[in-house]
C-alpha atoms as a PDB file:
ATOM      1  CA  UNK A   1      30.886  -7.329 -77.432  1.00  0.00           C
ATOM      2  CA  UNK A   2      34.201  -6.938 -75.696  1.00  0.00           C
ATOM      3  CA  UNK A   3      35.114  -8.007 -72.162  1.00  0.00           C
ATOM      4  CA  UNK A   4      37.963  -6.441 -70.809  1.00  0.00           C
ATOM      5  CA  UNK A   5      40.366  -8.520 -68.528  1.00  0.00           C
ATOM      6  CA  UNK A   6      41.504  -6.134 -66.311  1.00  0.00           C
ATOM      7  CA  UNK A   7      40.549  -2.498 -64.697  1.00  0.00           C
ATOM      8  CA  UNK A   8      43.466  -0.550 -62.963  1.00  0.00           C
ATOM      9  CA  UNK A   9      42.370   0.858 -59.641  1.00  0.00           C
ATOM     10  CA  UNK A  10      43.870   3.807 -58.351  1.00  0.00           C
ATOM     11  CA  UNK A  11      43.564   3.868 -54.376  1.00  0.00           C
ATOM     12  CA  UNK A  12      40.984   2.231 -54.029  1.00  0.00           C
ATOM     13  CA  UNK A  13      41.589  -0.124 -50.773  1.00  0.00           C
ATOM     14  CA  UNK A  14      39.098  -2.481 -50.867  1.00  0.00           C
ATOM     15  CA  UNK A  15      40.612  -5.679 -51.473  1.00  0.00           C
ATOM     16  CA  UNK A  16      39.148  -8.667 -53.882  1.00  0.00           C
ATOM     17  CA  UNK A  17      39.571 -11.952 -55.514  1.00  0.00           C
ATOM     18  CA  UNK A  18      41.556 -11.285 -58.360  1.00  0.00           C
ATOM     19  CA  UNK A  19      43.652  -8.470 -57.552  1.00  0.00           C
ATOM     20  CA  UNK A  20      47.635  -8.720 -58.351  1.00  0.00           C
ATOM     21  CA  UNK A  21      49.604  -7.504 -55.722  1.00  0.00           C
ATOM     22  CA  UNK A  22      53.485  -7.246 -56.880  1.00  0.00           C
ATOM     23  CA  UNK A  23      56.189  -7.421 -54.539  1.00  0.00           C
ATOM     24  CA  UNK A  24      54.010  -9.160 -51.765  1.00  0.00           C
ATOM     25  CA  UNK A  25      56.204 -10.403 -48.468  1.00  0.00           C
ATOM     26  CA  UNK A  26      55.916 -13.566 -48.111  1.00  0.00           C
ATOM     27  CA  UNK A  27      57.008 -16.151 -45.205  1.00  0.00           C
ATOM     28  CA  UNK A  28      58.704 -18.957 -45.851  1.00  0.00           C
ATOM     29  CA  UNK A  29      58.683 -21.384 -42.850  1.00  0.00           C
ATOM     30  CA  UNK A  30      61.800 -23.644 -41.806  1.00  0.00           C
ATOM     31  CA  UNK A  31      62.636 -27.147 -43.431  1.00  0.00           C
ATOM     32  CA  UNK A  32      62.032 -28.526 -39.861  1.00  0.00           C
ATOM     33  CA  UNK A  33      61.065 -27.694 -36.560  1.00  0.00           C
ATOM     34  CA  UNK A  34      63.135 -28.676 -33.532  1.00  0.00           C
ATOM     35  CA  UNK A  35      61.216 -28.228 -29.745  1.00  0.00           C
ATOM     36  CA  UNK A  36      62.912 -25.288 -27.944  1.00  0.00           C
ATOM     37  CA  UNK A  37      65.084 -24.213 -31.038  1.00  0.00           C
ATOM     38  CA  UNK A  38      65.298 -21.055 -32.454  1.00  0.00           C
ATOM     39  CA  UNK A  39      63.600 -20.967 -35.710  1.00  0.00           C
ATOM     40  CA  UNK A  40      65.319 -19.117 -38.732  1.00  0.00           C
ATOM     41  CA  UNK A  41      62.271 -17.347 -41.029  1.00  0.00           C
ATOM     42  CA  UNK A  42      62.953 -16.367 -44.733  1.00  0.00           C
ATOM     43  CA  UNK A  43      60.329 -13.942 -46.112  1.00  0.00           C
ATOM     44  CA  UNK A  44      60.698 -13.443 -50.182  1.00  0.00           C
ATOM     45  CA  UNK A  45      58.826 -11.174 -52.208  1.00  0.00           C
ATOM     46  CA  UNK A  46      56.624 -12.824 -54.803  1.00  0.00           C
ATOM     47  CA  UNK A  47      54.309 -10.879 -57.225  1.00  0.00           C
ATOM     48  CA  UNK A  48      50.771 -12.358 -55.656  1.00  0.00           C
ATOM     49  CA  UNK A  49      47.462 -12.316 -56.796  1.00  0.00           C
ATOM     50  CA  UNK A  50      44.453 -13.002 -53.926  1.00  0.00           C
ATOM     51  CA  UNK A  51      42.480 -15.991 -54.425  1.00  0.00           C
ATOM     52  CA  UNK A  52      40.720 -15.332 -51.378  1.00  0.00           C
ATOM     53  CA  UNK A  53      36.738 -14.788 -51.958  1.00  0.00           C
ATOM     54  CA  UNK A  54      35.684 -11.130 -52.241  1.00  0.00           C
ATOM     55  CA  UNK A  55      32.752 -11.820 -49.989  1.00  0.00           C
ATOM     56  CA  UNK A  56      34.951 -13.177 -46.864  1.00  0.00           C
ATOM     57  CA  UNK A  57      37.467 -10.269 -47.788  1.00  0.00           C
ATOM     58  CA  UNK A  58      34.779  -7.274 -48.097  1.00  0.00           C
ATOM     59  CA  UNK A  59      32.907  -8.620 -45.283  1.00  0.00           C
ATOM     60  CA  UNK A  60      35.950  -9.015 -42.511  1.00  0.00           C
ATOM     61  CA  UNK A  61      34.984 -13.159 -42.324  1.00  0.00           C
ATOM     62  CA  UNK A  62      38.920 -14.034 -42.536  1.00  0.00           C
ATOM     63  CA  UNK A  63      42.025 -12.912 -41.041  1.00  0.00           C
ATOM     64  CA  UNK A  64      44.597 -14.464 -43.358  1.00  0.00           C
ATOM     65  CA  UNK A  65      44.414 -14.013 -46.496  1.00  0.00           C
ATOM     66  CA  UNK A  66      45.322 -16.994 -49.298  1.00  0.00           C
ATOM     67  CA  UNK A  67      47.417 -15.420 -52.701  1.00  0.00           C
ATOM     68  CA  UNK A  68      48.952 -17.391 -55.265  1.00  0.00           C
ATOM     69  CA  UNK A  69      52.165 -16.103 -57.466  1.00  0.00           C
ATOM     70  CA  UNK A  70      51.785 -15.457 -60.631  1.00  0.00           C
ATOM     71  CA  UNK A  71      54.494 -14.636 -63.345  1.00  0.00           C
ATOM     72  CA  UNK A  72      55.295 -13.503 -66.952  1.00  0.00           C
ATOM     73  CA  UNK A  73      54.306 -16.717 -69.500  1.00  0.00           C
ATOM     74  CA  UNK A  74      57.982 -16.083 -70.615  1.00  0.00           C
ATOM     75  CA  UNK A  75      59.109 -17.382 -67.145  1.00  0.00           C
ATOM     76  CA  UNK A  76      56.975 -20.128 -67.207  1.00  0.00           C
ATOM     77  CA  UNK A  77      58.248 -21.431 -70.641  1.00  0.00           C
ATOM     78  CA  UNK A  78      61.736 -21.080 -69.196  1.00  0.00           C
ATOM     79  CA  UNK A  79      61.169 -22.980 -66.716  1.00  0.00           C
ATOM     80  CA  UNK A  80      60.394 -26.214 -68.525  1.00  0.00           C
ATOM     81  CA  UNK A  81      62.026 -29.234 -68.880  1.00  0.00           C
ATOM     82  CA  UNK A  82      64.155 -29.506 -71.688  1.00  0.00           C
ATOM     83  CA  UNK A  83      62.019 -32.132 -73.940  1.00  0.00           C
ATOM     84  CA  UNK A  84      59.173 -29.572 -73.455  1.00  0.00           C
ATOM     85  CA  UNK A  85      61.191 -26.637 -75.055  1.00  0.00           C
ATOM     86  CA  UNK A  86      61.315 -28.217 -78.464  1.00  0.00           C
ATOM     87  CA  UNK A  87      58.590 -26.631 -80.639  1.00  0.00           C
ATOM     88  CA  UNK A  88      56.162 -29.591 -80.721  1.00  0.00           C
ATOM     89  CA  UNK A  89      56.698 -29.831 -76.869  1.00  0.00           C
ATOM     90  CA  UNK A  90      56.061 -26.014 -76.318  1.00  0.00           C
ATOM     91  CA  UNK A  91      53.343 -26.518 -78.670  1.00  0.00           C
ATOM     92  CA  UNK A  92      51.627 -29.021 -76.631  1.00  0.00           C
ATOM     93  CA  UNK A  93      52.273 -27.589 -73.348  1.00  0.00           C
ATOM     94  CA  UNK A  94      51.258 -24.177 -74.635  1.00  0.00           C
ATOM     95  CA  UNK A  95      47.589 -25.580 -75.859  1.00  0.00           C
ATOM     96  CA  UNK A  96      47.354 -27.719 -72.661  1.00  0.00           C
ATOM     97  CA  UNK A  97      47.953 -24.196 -70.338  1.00  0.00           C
ATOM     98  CA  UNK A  98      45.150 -22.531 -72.720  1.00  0.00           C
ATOM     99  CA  UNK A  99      42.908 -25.569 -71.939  1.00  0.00           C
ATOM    100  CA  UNK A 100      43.716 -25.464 -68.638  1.00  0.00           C
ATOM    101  CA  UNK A 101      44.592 -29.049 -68.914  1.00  0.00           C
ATOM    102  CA  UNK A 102      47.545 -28.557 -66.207  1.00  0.00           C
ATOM    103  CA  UNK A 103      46.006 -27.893 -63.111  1.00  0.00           C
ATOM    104  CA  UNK A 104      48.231 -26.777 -61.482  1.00  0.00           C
ATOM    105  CA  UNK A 105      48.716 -23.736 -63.538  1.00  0.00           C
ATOM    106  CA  UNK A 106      45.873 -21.021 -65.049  1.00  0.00           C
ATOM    107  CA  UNK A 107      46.803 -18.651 -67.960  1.00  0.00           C
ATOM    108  CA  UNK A 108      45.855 -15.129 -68.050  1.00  0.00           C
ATOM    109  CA  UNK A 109      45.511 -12.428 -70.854  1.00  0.00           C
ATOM    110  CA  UNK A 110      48.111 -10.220 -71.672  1.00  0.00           C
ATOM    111  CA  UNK A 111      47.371  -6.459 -72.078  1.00  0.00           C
ATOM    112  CA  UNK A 112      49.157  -3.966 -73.708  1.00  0.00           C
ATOM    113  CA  UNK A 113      47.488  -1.027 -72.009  1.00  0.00           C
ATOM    114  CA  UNK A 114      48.549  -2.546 -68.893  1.00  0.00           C
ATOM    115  CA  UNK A 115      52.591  -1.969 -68.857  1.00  0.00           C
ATOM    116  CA  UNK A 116      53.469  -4.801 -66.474  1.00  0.00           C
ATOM    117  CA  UNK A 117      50.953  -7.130 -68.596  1.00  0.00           C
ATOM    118  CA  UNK A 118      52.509  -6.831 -71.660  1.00  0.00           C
ATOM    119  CA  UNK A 119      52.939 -10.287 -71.662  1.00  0.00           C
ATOM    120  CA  UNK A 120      50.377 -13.476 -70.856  1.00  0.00           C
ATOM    121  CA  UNK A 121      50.554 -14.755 -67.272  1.00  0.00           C
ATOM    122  CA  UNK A 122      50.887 -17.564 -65.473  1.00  0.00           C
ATOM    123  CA  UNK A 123      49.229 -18.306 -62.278  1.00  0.00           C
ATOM    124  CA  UNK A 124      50.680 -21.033 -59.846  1.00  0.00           C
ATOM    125  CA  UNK A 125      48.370 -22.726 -57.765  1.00  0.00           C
ATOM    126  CA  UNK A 126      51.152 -25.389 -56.444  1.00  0.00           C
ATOM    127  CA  UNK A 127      52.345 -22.222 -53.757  1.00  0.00           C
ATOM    128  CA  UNK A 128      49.580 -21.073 -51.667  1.00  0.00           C
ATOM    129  CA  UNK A 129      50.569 -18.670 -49.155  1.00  0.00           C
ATOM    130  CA  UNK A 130      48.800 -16.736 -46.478  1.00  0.00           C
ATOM    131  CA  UNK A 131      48.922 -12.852 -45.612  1.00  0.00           C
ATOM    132  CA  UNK A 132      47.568 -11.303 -42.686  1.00  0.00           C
ATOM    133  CA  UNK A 133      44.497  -9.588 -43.717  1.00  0.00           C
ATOM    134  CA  UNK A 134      45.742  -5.844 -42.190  1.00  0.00           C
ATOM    135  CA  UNK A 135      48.789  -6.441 -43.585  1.00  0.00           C
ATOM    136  CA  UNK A 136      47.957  -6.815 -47.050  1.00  0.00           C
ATOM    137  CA  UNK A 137      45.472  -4.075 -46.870  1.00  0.00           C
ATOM    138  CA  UNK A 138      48.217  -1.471 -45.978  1.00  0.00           C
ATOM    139  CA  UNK A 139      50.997  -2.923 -48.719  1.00  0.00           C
ATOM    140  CA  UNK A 140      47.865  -2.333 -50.658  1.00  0.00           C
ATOM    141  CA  UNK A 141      46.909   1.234 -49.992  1.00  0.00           C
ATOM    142  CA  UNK A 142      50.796   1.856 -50.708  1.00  0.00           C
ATOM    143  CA  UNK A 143      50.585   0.765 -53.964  1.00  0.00           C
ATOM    144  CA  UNK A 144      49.852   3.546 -56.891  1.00  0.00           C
ATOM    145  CA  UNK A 145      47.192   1.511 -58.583  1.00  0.00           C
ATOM    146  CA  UNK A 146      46.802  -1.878 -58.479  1.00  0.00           C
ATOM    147  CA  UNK A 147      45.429  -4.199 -61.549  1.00  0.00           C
ATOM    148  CA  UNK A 148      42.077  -6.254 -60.873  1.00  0.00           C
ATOM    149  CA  UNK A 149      40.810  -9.337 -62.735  1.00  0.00           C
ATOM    150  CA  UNK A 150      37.398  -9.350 -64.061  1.00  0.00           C
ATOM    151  CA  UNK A 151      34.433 -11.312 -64.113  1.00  0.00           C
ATOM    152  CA  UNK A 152      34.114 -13.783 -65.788  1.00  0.00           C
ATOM    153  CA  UNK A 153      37.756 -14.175 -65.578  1.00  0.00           C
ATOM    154  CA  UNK A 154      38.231 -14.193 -61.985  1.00  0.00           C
ATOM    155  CA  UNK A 155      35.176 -16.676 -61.529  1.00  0.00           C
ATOM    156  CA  UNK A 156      36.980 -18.510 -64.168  1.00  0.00           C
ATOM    157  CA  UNK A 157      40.464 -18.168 -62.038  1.00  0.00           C
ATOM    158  CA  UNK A 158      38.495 -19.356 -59.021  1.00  0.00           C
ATOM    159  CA  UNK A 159      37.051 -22.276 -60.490  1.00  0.00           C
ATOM    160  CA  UNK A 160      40.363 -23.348 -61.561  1.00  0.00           C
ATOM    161  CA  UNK A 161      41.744 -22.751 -58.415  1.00  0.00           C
ATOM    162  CA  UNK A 162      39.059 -25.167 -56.912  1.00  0.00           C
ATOM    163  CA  UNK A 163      39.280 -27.764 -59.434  1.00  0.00           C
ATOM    164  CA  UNK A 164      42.907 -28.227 -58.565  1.00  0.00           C
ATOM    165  CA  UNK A 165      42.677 -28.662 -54.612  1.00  0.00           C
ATOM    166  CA  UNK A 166      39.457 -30.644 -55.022  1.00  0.00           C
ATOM    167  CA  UNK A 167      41.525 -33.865 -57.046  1.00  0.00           C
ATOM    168  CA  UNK A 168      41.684 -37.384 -55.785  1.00  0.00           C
ATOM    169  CA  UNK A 169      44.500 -39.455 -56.516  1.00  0.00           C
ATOM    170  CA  UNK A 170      43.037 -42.993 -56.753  1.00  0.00           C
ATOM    171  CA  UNK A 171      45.453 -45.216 -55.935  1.00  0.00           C
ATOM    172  CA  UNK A 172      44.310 -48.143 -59.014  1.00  0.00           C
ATOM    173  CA  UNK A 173      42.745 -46.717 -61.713  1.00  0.00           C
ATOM    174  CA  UNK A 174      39.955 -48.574 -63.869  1.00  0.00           C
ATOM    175  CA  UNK A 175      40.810 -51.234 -66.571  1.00  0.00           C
ATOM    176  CA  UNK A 176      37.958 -51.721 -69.047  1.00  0.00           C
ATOM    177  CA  UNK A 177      38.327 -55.154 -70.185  1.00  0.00           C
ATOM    178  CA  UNK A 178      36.214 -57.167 -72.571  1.00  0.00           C
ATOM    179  CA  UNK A 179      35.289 -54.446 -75.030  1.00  0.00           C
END
């Protein structure tokens, strides 16, 4: 049995987990925050996907709305240290991304139906951003058709997602001794 990654949706405007939203405006907040200053505001576009919950989103239970960036596995690998390039580096870092063994990254399926999924992606859960619920909904609705993540996938996604904000750095770890 197959199991499709990905549907494309074509104007449909309800929003869920799992949905890629290119180009989304993003805020980027000041390096520091002076009383009575005047604050300078840098918004970049990332390409987003929603990591939001599909029941708080179809139900109206939030009012931002948290999306993660996500980019081509091809950027990812380029942006690796040099020592991780070599082939037994990219090797390892490859199989560790596939195991999701670095949590603070989740791989995705490429699709060749899908033109801007020709290659595997990369989510990054170190950037969290938020969106204004409205706001998102109409950059949304402008869109042509807009890619979707499927279950199990975007449980999958999710789960990652959790595991990664739900670590505890312990500040000694264990030493077995005497065995």
């Amino acid at each position: 049995m197959d199991y499709p990654w990905y549907t494309v949706l074509e104007k449909d405007i309800e929003l869920q987990q799992g949905d890629f939203i290119p180009e989304c405006p993003i805020i980027i907040p000041p390096t520091s925050f002076e009383e009575g200053e005047e604050y300078d505001i840098e918004v970049q576009q990332i390409d987003s996907i929603i990591m939001s919950q599909s029941c708080d989103l179809v139900n109206g239970k939030i009012a931002i709305v948290l999306v993660c960036p996500y980019y081509s596995l091809k950027t990812f690998v380029e942006g690796l240290r040099e020592d991780e390039k070599s082939k037994r580096g990219l090797a390892k870092v490859l199989d560790n991304l596939r195991k999701g063994h670095l949590p603070g990254y989740h791989l995705l399926d490429k699709d060749a139906q899908i033109d801007s999924l020709h290659d595997y992606q990369v989510v990054d859960f170190k950037n969290v951003y938020g969106i204004n619920f409205g706001a998102l909904q109409k950059l949304a609705e402008s869109l042509p058709n807009r890619i979707r993540l499927l279950p199990p996938y975007r449980e999958h996604l999710s789960q990652a997602f959790a595991r990664y904000f739900m670590r505890v750095g312990l500040p000694q770890d264990i030493k077995i001794e005497g065995y």
